[in-house]
C-alpha atoms as a PDB file:
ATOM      1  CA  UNK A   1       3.517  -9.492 -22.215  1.00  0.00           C
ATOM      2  CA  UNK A   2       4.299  -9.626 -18.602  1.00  0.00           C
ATOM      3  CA  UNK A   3       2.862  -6.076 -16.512  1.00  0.00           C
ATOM      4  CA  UNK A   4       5.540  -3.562 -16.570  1.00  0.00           C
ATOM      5  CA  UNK A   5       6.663  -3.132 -12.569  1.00  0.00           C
ATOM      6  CA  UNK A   6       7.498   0.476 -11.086  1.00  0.00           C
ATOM      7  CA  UNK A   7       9.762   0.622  -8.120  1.00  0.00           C
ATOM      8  CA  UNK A   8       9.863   3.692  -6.154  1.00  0.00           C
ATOM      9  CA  UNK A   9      13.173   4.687  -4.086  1.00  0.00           C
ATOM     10  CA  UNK A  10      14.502   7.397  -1.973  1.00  0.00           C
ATOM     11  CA  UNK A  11      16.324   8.248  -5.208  1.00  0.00           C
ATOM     12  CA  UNK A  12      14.243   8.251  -7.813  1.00  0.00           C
ATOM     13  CA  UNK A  13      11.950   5.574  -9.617  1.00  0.00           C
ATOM     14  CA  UNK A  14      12.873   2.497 -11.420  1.00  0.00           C
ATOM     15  CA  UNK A  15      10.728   0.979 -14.176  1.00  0.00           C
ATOM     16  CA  UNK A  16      10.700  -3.120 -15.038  1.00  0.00           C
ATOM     17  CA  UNK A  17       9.746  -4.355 -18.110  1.00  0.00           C
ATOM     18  CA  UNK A  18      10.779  -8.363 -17.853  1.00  0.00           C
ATOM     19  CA  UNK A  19      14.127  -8.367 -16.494  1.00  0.00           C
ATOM     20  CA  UNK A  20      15.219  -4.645 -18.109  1.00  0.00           C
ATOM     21  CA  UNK A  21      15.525  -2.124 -15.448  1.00  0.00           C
ATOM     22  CA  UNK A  22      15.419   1.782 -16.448  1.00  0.00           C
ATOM     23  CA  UNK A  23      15.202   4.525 -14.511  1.00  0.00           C
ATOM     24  CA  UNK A  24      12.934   7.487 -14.957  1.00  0.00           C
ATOM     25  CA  UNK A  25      15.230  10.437 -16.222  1.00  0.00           C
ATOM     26  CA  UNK A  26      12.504  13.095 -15.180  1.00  0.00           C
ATOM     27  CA  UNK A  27      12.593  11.775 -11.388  1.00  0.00           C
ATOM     28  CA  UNK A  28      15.831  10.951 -11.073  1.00  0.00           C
ATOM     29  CA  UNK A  29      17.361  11.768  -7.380  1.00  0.00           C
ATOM     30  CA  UNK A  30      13.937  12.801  -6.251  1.00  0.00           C
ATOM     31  CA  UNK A  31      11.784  10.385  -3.480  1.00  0.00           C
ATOM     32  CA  UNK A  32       9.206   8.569  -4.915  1.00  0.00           C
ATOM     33  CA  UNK A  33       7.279   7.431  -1.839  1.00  0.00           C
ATOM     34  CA  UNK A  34       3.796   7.039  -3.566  1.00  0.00           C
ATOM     35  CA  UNK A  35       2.562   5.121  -6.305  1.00  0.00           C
ATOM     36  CA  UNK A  36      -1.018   4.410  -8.376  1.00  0.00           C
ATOM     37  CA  UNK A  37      -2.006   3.039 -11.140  1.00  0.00           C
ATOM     38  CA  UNK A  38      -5.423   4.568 -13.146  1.00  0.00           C
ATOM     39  CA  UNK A  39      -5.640   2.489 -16.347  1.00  0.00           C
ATOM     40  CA  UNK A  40      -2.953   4.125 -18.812  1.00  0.00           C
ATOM     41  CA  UNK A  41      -2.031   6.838 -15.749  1.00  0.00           C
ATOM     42  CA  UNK A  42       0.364   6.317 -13.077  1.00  0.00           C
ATOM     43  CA  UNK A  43       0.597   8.775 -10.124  1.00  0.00           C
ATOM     44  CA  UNK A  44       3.424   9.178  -8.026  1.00  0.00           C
ATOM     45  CA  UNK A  45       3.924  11.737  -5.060  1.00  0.00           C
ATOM     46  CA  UNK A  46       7.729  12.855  -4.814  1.00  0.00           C
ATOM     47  CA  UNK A  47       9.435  14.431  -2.255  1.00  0.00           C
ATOM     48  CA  UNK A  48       6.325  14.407  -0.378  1.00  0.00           C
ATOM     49  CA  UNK A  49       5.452  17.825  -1.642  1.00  0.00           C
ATOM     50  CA  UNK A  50       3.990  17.228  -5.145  1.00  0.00           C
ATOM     51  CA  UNK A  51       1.822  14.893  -7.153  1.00  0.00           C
ATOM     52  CA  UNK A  52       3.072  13.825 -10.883  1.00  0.00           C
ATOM     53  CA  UNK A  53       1.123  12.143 -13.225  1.00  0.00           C
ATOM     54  CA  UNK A  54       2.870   9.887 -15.541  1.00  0.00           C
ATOM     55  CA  UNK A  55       1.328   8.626 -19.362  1.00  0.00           C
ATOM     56  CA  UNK A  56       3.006   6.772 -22.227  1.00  0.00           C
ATOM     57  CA  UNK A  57       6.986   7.339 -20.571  1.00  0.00           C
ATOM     58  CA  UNK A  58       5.815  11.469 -20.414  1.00  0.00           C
ATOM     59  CA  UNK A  59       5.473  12.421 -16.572  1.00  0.00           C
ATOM     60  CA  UNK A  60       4.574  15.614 -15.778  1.00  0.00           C
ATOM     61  CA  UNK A  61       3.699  17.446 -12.105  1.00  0.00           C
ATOM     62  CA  UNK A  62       0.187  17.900 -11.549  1.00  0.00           C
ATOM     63  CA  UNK A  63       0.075  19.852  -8.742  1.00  0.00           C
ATOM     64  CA  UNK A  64       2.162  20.859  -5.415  1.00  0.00           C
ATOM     65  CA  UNK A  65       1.118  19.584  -2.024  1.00  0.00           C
ATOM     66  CA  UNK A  66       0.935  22.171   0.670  1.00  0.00           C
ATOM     67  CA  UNK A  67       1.083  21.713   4.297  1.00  0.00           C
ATOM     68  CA  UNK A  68       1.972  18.246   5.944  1.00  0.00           C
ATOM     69  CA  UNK A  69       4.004  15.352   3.655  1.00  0.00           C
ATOM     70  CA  UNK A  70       1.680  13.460   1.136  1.00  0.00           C
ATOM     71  CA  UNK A  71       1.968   9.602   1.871  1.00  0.00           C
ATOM     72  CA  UNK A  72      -0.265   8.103  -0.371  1.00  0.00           C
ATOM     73  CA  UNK A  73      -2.206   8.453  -3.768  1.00  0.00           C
ATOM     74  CA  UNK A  74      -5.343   6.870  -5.050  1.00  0.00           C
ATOM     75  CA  UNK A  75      -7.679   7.508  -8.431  1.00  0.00           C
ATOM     76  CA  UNK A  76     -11.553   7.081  -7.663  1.00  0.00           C
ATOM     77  CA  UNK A  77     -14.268   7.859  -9.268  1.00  0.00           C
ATOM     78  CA  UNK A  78     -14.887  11.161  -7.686  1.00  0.00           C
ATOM     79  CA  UNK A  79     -11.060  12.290  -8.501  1.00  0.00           C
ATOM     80  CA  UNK A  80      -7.281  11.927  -7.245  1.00  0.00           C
ATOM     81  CA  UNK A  81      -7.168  11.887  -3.492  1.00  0.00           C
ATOM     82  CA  UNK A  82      -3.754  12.609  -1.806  1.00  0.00           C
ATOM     83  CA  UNK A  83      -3.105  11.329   1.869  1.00  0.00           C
ATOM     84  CA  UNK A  84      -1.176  13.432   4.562  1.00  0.00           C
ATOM     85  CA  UNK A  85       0.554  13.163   7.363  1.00  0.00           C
ATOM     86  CA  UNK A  86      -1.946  14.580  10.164  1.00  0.00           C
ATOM     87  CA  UNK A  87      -4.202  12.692   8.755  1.00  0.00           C
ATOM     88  CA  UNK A  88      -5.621  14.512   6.619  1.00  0.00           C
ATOM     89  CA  UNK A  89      -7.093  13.847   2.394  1.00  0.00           C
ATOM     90  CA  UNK A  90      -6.843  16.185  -0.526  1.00  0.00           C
ATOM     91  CA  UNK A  91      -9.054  15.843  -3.963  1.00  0.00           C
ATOM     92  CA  UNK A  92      -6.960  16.858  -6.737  1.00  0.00           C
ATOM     93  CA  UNK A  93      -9.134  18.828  -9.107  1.00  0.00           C
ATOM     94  CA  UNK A  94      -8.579  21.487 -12.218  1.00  0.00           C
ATOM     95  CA  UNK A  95      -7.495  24.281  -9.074  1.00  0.00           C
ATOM     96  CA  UNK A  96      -5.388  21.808  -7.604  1.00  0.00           C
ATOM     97  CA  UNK A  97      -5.717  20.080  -4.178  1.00  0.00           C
ATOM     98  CA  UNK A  98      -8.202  21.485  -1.904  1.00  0.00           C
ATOM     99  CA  UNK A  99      -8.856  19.541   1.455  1.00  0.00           C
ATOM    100  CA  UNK A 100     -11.563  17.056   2.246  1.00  0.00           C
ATOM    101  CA  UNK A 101     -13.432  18.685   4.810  1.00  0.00           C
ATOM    102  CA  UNK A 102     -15.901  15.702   5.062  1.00  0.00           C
ATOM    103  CA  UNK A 103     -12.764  13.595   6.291  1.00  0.00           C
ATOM    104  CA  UNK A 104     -11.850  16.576   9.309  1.00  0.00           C
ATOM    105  CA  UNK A 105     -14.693  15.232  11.325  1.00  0.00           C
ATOM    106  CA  UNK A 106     -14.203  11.335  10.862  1.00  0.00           C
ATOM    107  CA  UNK A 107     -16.543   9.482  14.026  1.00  0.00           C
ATOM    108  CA  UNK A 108     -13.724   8.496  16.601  1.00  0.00           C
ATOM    109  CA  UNK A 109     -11.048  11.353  14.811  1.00  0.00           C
ATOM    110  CA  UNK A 110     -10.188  12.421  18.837  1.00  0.00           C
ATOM    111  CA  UNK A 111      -8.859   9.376  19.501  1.00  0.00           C
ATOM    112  CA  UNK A 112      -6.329   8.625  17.071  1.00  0.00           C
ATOM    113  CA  UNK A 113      -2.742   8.919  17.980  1.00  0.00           C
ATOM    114  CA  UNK A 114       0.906   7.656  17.499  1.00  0.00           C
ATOM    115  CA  UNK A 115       2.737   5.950  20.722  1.00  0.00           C
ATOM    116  CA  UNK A 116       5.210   8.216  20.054  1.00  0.00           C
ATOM    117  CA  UNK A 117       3.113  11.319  20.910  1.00  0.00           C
ATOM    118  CA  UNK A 118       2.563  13.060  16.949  1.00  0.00           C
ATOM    119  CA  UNK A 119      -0.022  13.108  15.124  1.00  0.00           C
ATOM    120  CA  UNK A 120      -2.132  10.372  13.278  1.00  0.00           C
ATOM    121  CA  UNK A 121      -1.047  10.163   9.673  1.00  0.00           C
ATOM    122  CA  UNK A 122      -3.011   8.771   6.816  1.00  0.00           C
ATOM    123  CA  UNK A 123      -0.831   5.396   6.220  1.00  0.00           C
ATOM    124  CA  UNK A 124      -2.414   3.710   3.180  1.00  0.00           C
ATOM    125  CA  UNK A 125      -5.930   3.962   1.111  1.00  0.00           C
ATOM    126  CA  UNK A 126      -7.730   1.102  -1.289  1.00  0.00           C
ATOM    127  CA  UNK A 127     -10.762   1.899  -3.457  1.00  0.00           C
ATOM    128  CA  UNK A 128     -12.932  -0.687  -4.062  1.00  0.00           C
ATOM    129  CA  UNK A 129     -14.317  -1.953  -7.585  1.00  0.00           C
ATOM    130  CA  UNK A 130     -17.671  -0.191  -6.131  1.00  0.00           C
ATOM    131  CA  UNK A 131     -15.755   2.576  -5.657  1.00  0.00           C
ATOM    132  CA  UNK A 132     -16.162   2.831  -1.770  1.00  0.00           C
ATOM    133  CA  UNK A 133     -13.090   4.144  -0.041  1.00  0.00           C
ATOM    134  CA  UNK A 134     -11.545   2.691   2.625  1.00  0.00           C
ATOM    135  CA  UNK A 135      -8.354   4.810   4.450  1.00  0.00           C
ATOM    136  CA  UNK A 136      -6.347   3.798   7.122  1.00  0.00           C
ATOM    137  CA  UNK A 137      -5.304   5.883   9.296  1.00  0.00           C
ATOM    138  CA  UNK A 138      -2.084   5.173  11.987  1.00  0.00           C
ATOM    139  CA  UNK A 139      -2.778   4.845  14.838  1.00  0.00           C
ATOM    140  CA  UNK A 140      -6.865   5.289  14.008  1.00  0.00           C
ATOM    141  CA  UNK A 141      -8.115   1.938  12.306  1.00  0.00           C
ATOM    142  CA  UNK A 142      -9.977   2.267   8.644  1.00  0.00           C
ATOM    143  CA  UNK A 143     -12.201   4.916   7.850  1.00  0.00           C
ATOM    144  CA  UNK A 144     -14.857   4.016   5.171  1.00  0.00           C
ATOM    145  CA  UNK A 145     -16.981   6.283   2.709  1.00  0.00           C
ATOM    146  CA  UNK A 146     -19.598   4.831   0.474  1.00  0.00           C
ATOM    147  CA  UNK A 147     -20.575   8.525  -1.152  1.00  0.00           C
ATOM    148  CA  UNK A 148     -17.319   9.523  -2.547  1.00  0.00           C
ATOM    149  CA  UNK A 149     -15.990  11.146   0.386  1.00  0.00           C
ATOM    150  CA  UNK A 150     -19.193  13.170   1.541  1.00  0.00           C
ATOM    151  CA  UNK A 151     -20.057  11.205   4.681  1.00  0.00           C
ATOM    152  CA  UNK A 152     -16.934   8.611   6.791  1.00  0.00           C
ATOM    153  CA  UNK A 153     -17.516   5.935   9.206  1.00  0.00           C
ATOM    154  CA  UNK A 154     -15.166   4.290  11.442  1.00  0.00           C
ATOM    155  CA  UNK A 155     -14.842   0.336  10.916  1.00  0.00           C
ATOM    156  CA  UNK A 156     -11.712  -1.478  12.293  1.00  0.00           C
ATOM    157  CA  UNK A 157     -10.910  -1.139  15.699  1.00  0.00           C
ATOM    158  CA  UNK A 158      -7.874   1.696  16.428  1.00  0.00           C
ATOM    159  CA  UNK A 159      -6.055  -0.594  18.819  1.00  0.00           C
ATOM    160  CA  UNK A 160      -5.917  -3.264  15.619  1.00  0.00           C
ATOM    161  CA  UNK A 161      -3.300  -0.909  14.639  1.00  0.00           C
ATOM    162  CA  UNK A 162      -3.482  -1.477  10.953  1.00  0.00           C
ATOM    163  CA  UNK A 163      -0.634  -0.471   9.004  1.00  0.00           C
ATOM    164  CA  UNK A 164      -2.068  -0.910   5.140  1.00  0.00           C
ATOM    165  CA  UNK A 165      -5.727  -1.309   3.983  1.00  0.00           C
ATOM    166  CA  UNK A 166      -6.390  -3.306   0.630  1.00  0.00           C
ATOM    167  CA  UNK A 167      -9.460  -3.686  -1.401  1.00  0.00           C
ATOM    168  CA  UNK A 168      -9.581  -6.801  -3.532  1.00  0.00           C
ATOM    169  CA  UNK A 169      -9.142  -5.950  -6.885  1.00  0.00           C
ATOM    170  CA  UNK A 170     -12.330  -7.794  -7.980  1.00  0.00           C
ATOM    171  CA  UNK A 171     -14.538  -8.356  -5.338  1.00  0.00           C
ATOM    172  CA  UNK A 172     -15.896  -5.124  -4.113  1.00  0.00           C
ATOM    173  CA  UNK A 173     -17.362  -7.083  -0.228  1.00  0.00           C
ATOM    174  CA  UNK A 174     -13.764  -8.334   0.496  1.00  0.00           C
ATOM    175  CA  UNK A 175     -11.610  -5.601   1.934  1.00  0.00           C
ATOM    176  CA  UNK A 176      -8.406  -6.932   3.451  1.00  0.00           C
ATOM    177  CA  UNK A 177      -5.953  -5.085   6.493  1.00  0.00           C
ATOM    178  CA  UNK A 178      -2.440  -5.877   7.452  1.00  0.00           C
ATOM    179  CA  UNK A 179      -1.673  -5.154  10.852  1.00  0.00           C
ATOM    180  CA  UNK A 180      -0.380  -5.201  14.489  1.00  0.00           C
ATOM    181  CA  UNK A 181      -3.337  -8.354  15.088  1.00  0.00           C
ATOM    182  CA  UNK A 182      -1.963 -10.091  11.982  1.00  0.00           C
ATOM    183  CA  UNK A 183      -4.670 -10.336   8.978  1.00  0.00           C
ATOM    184  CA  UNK A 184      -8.116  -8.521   8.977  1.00  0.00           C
ATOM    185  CA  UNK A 185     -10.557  -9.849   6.527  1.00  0.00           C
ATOM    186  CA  UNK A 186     -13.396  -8.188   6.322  1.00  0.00           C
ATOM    187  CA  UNK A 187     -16.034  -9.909   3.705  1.00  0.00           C
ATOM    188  CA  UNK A 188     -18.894  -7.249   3.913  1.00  0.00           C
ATOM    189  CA  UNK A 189     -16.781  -4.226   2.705  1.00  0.00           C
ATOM    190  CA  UNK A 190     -15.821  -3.653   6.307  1.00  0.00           C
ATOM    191  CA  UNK A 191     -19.035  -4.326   8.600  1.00  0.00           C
ATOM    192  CA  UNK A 192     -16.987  -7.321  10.246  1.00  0.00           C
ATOM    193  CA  UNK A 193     -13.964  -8.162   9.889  1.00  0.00           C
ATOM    194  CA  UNK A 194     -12.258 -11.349  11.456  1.00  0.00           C
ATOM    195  CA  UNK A 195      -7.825 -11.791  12.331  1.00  0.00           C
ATOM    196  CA  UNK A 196      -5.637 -15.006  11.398  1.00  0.00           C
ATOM    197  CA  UNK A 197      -2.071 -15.242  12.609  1.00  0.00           C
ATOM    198  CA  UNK A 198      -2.329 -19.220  12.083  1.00  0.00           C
ATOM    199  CA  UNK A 199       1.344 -20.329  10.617  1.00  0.00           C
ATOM    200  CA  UNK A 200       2.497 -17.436  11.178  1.00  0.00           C
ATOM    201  CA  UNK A 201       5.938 -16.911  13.099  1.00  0.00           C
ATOM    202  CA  UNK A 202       4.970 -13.526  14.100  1.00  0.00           C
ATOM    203  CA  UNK A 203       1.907 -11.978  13.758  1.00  0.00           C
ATOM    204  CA  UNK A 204       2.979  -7.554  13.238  1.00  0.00           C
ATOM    205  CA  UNK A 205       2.330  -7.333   9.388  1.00  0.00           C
ATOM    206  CA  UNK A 206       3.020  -4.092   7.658  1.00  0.00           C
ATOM    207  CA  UNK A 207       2.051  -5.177   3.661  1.00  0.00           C
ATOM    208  CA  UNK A 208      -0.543  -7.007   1.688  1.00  0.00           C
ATOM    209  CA  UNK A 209      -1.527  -8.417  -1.545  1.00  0.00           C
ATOM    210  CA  UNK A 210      -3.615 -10.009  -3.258  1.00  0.00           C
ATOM    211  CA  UNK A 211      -2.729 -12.557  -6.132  1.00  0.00           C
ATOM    212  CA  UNK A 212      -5.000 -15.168  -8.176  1.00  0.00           C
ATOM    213  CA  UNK A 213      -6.855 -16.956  -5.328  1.00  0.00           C
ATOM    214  CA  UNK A 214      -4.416 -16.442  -2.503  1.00  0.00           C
ATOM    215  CA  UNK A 215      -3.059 -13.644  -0.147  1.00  0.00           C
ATOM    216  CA  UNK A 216       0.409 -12.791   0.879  1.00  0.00           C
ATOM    217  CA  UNK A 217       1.404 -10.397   3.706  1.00  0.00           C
ATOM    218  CA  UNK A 218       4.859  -9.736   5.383  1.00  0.00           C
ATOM    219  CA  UNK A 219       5.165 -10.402   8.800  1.00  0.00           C
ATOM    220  CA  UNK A 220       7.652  -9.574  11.380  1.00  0.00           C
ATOM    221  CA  UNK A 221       8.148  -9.527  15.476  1.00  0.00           C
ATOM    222  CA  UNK A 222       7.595  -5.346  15.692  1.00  0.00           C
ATOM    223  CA  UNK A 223       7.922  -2.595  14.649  1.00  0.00           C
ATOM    224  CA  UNK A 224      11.902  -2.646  14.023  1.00  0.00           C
ATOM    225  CA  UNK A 225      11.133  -5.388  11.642  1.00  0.00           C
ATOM    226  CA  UNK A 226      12.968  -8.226  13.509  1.00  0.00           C
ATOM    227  CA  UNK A 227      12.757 -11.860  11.627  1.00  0.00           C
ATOM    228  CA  UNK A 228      10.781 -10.607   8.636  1.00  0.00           C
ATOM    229  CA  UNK A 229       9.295 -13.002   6.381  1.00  0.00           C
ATOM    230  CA  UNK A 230       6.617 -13.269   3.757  1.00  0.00           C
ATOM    231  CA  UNK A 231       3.831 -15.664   4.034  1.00  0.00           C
ATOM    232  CA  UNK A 232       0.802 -16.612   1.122  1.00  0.00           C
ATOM    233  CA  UNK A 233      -2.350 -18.955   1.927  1.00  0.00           C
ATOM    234  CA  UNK A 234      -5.658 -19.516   0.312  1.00  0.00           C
ATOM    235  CA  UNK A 235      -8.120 -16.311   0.837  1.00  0.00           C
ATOM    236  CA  UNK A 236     -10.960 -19.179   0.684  1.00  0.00           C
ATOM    237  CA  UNK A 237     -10.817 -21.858   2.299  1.00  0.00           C
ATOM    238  CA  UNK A 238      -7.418 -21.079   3.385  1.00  0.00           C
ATOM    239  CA  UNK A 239      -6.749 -21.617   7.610  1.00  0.00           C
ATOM    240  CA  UNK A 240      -2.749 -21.580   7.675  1.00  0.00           C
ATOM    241  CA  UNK A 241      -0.208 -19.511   6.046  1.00  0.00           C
ATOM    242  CA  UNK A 242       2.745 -20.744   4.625  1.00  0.00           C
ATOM    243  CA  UNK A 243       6.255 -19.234   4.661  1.00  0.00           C
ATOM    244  CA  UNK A 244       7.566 -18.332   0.857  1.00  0.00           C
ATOM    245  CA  UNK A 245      10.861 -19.523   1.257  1.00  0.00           C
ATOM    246  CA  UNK A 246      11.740 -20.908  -2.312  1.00  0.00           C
ATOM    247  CA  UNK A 247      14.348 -18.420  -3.789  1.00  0.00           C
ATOM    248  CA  UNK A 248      14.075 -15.678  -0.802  1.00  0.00           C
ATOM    249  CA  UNK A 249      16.567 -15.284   2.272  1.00  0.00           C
ATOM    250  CA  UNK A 250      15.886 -17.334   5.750  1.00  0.00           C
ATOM    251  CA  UNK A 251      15.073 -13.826   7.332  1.00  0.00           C
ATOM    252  CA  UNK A 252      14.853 -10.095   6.191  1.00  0.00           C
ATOM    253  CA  UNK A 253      16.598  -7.565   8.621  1.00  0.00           C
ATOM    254  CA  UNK A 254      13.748  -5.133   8.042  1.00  0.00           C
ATOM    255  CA  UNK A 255      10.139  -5.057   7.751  1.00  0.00           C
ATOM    256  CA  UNK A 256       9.010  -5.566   3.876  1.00  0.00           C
ATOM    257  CA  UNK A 257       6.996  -2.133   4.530  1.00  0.00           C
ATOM    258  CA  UNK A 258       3.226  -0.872   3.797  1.00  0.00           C
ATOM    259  CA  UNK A 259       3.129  -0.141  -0.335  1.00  0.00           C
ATOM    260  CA  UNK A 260       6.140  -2.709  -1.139  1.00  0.00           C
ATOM    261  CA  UNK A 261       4.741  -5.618  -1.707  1.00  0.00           C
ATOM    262  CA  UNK A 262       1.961  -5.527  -5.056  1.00  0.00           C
ATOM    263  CA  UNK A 263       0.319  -8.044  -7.075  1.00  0.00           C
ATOM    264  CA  UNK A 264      -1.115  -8.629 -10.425  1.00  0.00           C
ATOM    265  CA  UNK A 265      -2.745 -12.097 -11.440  1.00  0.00           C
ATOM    266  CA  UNK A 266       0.137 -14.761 -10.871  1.00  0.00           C
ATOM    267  CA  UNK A 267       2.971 -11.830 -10.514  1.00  0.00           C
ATOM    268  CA  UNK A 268       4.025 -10.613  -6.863  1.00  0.00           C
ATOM    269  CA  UNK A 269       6.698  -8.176  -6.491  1.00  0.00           C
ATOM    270  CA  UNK A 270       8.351  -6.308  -3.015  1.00  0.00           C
ATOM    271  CA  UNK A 271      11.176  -4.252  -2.719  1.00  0.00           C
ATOM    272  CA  UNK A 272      13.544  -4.128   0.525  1.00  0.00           C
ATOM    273  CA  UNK A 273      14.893  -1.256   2.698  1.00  0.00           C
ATOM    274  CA  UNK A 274      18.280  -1.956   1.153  1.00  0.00           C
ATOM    275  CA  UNK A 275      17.281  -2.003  -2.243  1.00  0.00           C
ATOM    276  CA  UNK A 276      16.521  -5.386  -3.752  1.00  0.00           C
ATOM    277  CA  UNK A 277      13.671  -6.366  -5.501  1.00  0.00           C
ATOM    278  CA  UNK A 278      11.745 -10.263  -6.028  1.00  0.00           C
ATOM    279  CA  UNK A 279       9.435 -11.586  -8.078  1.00  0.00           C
ATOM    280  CA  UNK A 280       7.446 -14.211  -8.179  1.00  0.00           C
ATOM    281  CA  UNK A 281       5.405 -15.539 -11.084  1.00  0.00           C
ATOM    282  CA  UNK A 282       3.497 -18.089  -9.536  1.00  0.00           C
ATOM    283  CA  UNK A 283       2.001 -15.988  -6.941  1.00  0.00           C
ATOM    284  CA  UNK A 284       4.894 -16.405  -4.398  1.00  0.00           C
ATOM    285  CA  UNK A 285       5.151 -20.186  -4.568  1.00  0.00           C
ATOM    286  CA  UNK A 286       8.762 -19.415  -6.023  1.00  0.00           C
ATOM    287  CA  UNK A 287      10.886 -16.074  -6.210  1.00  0.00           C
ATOM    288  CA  UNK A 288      13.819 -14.731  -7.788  1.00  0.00           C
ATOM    289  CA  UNK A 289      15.987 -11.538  -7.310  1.00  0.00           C
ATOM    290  CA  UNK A 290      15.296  -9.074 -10.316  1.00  0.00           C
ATOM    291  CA  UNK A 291      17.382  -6.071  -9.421  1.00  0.00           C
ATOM    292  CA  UNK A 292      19.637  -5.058  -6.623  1.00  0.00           C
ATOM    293  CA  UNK A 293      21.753  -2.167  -6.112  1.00  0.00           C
ATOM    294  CA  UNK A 294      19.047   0.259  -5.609  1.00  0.00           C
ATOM    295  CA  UNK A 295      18.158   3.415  -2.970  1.00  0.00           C
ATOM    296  CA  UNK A 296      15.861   2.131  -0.127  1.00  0.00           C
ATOM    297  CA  UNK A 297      12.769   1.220  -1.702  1.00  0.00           C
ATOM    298  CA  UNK A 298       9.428   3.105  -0.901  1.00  0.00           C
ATOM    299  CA  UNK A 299       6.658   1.701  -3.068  1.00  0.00           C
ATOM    300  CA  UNK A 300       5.725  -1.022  -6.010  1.00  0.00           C
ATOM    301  CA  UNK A 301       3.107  -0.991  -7.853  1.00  0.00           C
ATOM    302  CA  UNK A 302       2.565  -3.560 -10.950  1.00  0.00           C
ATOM    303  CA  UNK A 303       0.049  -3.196 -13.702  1.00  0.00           C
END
């Protein structure tokens, strides 16, 4: 059986089983902007101001989300951890959320920023199979934690400007980061980390995956996602990317944004600001369009 695919829109969330679309009657007209998996357990954050936890087509809220807009969910070991705008992390626990103190006093915090004069936000977070935790923060590069959130340490550099932070879902060393640069790849869980734009039109990415042996990332020429495309190479041994083209359009008006593009083994899946979703199943050597038709698209997750 193919991995069931969850698409989460400005309107509600979509769930993929094949090619049958249904939509999720308890979320319906509410923003989904957040999606994990956690085995059985999927967590989504709506509206921005609460967490729901979803089990066996049952989803329930969990908790609400005080203060700044949640943008991101993660399970680890240690518990749930919500993302903020303001950059700040909440642990979900049997109370609810209580904040992350450890994470208000982040090496190098003073110096993240936006260029348009607000507040850092966190923009994405990846656990590792080791279960370090790696969150990147816009603009403030990737924060790491190898004690479950007790102690942080800076690793990319801010001006990298990384958009989303992945962890590879199997090989706890290789931590991967699309941004501004083009690729980071970091193969000592973040010590080092080395950029490729080779092949690339453009090298601004906003989204990356990982599926089978290779990587794919959209790429685009800014931040108003001019010429979008998405691109796959080797993640060994690989030195060029190469455009996926087979069964997608020359060009995307809009970036293919951080959280919309997921992977599972051979399956790839992103969803478009004007609601369309692909899929590949030969990890984006070909694609299709699955659904169209639906509110702007805010997150995929496949499992």
């Amino acid at each position: 059986m193919q991995p069931s695919i969850l698409v989460g829109t400005s309107g509600g969330l979509w769930q993929l089983q094949g090619d049958t679309a249904s939509a999720v009657e308890a979320l319906a007209g509410r923003a989904v902007t957040a999606l994990a998996r956690d085995g059985a357990t999927t967590w989504a954050v709506v509206d921005g101001s609460t967490l729901w936890a979803g089990h066996d087509g049952a989803w329930t809220q969990r908790a609400a989300i005080d203060g700044p807009p949640a943008t991101c969910v993660a399970p680890t070991p240690s518990g749930v951890l919500v993302c903020t705008e303001q950059a700040h992390l909440l642990r979900l626990a049997d109370a609810g959320l209580s904040r992350v103190e450890s994470f208000e006093t982040v090496e190098g915090r003073g110096a993240w920023y936006t260029p348009w004069g607000d507040p850092a936000d966190v923009r994405s977070i990846a656990i590792a199979r080791d279960g370090v935790i790696h969150v990147n923060v816009h603009v403030g590069g990737v924060a790491r934690s190898r004690d479950a959130g007790k102690t942080w340490a800076p690793t990319v550099d801010i001006e990298a400007d990384v958009h989303q932070v992945l962890a590879h879902p199997t090989r706890p060393e290789v931590v991967l980061a699309a941004s501004a640069e083009g690729l980071g790849v970091s193969r000592d869980g973040g010590d080092s980390w080395q950029f490729a734009t080779a092949g690339l039109h453009a090298h601004y990415l906003r989204a990356v995956a990982v599926a089978g042996e290779h990587v794919l990332i959209s790429a685009s020429a800014g931040f108003h996602g001019r010429r979008s495309a998405i691109y796959r190479r080797p993640l060994d041994g690989g030195t060029r990317f190469e455009r996926c083209a087979a069964g997608l359009p020359k060009w995307f008006d809009d970036n293919i944004d951080t959280a919309c593009l997921a992977a599972a083994g051979s399956l790839v899946v992103f969803g478009t600001s004007d609601g369309h979703v692909f899929r590949s199943l030969d990890t984006g050597q070909h694609w299709g369009l699955l659904l169209k038709g639906l509110p702007p698209i805010a997150c995929v997750t496949v499992g």
